[in-house]
N, C-alpha and C. Protein backbone atom coordinates (compact mmCIF):
# COMPACT_ATOMS: atom_id res chain seq x y z
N UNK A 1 9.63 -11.29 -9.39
CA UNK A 1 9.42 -9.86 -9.33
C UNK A 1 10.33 -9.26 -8.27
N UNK A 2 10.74 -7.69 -8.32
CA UNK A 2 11.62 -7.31 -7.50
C UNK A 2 10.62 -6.86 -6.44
N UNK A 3 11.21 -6.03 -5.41
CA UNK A 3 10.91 -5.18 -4.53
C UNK A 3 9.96 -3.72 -5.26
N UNK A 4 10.55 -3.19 -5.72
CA UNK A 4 10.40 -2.17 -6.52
C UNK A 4 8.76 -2.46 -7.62
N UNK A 5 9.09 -3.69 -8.28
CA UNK A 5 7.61 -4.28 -9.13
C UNK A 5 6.12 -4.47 -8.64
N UNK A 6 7.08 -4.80 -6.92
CA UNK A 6 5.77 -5.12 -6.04
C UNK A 6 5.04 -3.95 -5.45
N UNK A 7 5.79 -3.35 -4.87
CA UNK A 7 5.33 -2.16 -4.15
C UNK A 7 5.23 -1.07 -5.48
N UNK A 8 4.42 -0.29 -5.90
CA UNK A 8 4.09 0.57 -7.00
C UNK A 8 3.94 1.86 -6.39
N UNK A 9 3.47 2.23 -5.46
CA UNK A 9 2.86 3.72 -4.58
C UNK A 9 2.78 3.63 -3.29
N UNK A 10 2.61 4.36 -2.33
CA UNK A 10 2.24 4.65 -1.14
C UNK A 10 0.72 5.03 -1.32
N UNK A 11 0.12 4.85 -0.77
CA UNK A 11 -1.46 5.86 -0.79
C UNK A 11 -1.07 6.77 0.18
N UNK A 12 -1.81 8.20 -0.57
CA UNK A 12 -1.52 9.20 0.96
C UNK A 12 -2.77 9.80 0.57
N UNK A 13 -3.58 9.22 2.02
CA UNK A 13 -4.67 10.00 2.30
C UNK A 13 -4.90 10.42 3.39
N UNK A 14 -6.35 10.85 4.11
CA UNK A 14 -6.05 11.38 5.63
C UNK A 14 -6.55 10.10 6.41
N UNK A 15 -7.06 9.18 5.49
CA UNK A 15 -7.44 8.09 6.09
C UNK A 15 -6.23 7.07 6.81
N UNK A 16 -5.50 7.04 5.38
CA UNK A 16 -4.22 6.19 5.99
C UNK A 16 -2.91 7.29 6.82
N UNK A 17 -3.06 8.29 6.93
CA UNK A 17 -2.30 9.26 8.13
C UNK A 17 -2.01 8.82 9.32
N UNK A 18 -3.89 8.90 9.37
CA UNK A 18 -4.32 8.66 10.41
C UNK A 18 -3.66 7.11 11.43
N UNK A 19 -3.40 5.93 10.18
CA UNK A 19 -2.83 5.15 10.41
C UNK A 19 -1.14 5.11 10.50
N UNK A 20 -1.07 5.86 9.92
CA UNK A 20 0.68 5.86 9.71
C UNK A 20 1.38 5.95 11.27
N UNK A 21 0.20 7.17 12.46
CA UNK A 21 0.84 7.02 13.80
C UNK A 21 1.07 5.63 14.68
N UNK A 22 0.43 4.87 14.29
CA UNK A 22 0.34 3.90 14.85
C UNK A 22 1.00 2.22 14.15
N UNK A 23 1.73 2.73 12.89
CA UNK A 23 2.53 2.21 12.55
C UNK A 23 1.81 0.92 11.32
N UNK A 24 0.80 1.41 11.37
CA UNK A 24 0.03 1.06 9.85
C UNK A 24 0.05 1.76 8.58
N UNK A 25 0.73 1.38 7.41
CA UNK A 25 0.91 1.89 6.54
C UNK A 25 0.22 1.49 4.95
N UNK A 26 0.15 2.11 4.14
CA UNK A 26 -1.61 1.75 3.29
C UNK A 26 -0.32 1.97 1.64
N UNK A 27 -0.40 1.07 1.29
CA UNK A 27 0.48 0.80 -0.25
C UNK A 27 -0.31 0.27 -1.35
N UNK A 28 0.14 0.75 -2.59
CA UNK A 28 -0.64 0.29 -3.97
C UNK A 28 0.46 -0.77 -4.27
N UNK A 29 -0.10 -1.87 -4.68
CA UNK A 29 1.02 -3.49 -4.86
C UNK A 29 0.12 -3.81 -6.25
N UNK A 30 1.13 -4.92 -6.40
CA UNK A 30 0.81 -5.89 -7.89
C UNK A 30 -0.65 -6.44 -7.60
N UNK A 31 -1.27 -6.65 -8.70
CA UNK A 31 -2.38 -7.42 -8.34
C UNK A 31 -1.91 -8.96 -7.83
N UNK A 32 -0.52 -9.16 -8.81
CA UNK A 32 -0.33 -11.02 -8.48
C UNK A 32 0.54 -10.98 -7.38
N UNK A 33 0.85 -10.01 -6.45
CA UNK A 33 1.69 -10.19 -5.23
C UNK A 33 0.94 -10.41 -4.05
N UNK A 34 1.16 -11.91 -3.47
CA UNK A 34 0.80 -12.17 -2.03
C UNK A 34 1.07 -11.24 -0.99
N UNK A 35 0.75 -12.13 0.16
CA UNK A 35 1.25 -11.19 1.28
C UNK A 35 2.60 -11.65 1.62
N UNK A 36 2.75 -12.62 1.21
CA UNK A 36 4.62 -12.57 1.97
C UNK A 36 5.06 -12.04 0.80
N UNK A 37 4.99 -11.72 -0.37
CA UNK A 37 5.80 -11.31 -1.24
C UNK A 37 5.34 -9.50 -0.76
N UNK A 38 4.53 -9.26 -0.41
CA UNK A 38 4.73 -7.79 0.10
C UNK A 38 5.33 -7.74 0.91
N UNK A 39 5.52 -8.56 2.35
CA UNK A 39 5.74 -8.38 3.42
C UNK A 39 7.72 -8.63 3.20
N UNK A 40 7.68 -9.38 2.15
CA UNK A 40 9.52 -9.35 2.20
C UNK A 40 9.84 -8.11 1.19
N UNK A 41 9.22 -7.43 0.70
CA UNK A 41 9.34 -6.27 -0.12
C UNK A 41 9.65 -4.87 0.61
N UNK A 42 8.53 -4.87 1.46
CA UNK A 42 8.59 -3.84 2.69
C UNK A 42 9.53 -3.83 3.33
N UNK A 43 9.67 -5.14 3.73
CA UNK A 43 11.23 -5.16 4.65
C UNK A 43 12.54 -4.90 3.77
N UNK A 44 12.54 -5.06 2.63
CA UNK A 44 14.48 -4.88 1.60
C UNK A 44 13.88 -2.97 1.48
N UNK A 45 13.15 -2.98 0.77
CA UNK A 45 12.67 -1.03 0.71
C UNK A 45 13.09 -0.36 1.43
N UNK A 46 12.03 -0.65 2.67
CA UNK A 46 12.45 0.27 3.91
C UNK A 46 13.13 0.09 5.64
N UNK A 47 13.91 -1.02 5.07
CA UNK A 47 14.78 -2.15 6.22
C UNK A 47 13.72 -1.97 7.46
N UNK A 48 12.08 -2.45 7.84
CA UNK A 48 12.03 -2.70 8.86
C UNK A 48 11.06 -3.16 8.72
N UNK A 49 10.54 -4.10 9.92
CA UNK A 49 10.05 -5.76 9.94
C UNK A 49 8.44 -5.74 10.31
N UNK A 50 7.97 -6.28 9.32
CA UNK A 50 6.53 -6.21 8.86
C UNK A 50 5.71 -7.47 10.22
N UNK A 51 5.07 -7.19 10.77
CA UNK A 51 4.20 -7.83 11.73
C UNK A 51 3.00 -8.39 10.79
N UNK A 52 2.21 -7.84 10.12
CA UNK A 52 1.01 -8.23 9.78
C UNK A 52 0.75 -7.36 7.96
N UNK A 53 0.28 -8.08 7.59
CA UNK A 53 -0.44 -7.65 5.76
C UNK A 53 -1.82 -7.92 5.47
N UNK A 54 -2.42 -7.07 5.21
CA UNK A 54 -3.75 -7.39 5.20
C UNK A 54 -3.77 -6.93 3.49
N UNK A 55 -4.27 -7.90 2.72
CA UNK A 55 -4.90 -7.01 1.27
C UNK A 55 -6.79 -6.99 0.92
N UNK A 56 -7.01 -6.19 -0.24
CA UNK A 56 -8.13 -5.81 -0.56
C UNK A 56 -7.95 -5.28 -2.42
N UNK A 57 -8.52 -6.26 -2.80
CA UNK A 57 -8.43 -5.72 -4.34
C UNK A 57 -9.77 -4.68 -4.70
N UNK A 58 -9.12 -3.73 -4.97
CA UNK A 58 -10.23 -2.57 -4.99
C UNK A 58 -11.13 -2.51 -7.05
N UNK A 59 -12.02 -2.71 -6.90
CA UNK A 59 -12.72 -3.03 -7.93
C UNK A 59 -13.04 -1.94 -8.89
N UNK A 60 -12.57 -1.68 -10.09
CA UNK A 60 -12.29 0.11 -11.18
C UNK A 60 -14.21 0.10 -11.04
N UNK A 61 -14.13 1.11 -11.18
CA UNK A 61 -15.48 2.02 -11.06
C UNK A 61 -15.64 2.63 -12.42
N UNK A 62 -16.94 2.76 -12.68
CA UNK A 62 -17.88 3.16 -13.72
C UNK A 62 -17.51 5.02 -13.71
N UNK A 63 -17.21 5.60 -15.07
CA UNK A 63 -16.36 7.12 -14.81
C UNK A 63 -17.31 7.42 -16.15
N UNK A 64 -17.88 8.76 -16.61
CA UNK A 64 -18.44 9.09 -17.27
C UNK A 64 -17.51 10.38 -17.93
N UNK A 65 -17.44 10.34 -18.89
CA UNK A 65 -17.42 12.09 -19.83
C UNK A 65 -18.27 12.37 -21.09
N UNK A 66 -19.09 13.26 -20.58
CA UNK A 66 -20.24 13.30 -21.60
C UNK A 66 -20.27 11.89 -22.25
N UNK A 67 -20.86 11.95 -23.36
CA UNK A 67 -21.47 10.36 -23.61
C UNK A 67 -20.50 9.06 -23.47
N UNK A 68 -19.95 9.48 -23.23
CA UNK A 68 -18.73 8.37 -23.00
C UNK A 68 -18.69 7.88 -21.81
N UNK A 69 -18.60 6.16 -21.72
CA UNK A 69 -18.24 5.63 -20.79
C UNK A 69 -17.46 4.99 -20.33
N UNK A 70 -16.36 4.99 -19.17
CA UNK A 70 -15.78 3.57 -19.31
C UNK A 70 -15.58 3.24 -17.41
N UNK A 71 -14.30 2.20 -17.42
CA UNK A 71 -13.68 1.89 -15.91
C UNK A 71 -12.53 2.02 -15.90
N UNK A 72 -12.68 2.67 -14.94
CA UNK A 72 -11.50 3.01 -14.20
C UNK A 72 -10.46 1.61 -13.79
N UNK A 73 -8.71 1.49 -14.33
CA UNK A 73 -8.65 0.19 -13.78
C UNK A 73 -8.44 -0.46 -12.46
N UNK A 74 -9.08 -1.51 -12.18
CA UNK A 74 -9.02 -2.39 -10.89
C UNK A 74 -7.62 -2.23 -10.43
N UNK A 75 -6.91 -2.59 -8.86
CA UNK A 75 -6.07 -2.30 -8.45
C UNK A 75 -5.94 -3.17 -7.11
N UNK A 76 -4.83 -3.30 -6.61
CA UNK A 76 -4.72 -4.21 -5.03
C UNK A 76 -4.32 -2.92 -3.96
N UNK A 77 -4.80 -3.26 -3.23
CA UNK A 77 -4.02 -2.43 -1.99
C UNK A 77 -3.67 -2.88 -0.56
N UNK A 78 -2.84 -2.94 -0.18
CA UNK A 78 -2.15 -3.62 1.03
C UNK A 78 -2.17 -2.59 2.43
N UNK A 79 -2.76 -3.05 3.38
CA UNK A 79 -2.45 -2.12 4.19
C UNK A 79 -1.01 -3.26 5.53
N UNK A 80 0.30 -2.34 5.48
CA UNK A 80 1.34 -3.33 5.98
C UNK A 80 1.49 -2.53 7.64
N UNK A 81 1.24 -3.22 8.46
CA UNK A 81 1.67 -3.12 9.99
C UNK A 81 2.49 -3.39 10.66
N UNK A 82 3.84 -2.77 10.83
CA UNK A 82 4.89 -3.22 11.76
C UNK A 82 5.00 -3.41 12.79
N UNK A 83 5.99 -4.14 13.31
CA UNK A 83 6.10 -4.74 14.86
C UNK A 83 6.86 -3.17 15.70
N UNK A 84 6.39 -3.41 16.90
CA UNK A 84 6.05 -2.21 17.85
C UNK A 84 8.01 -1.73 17.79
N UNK A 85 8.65 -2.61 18.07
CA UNK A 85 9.99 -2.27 18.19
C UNK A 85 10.92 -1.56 16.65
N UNK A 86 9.76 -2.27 15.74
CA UNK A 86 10.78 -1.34 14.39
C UNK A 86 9.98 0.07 14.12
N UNK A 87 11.31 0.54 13.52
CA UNK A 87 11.30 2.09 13.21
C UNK A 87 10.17 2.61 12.16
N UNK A 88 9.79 3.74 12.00
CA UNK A 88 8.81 4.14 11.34
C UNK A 88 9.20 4.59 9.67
N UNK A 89 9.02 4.52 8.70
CA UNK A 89 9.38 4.70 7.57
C UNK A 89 9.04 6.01 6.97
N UNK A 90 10.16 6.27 7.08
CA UNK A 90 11.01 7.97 6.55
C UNK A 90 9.94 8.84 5.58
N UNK A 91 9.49 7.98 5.08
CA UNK A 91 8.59 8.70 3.71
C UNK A 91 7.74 9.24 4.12
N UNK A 92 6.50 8.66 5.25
CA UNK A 92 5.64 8.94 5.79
C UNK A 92 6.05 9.97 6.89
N UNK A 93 6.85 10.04 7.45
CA UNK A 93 7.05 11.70 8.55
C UNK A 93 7.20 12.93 8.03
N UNK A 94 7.44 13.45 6.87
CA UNK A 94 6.46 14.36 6.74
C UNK A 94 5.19 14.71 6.19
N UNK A 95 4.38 13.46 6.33
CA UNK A 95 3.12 13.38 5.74
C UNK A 95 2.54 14.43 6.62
N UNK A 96 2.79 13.65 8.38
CA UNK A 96 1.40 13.73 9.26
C UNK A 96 1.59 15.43 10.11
């Protein structure tokens, strides 16, 4: 898989903002991508050097429309933390 296959979205919420100052950043990834395969993804993307990867596969939820039911689909999400000396990634400054 490329760079591009792995990483799918940014999440932008006020939750992960909140993280972005401090150099934690919150991404939608492959379900079959590890953490070093995120963590070398992050680094070719946005040339700077990943300290820590934490993931959480977030489980699709039960969605109703009138009689109809279904789920929403399941998804991974990575939250990636860089080392104090690399730069902050461009995308996220004009979030906050």
């Amino acid at each position: 898989m490329t760079a591009q296959d792995i990483i799918k979205r940014p999440i932008i919420s006020e939750k992960s903002m909140t993280g972005a100052v401090e150099k934690k950043y919150t991404f939608e990834v492959a379900k079959s991508a590890n953490k070093i395969e995120i963590a070398k993804a992050v680094e070719e993307l946005f040339k700077v050097q990943v300290a820590n990867v934490n993931t959480v596969s977030v489980r699709g939820r039960l969605r109703r429309q009138g009689r109809t039911q279904g789920y929403t689909p399941s998804w991974k999400k990575a939250y990636v933390t860089l080392t104090t000396d690399s730069k902050n990634i461009e995308f996220f400054e004009g979030m906050m």
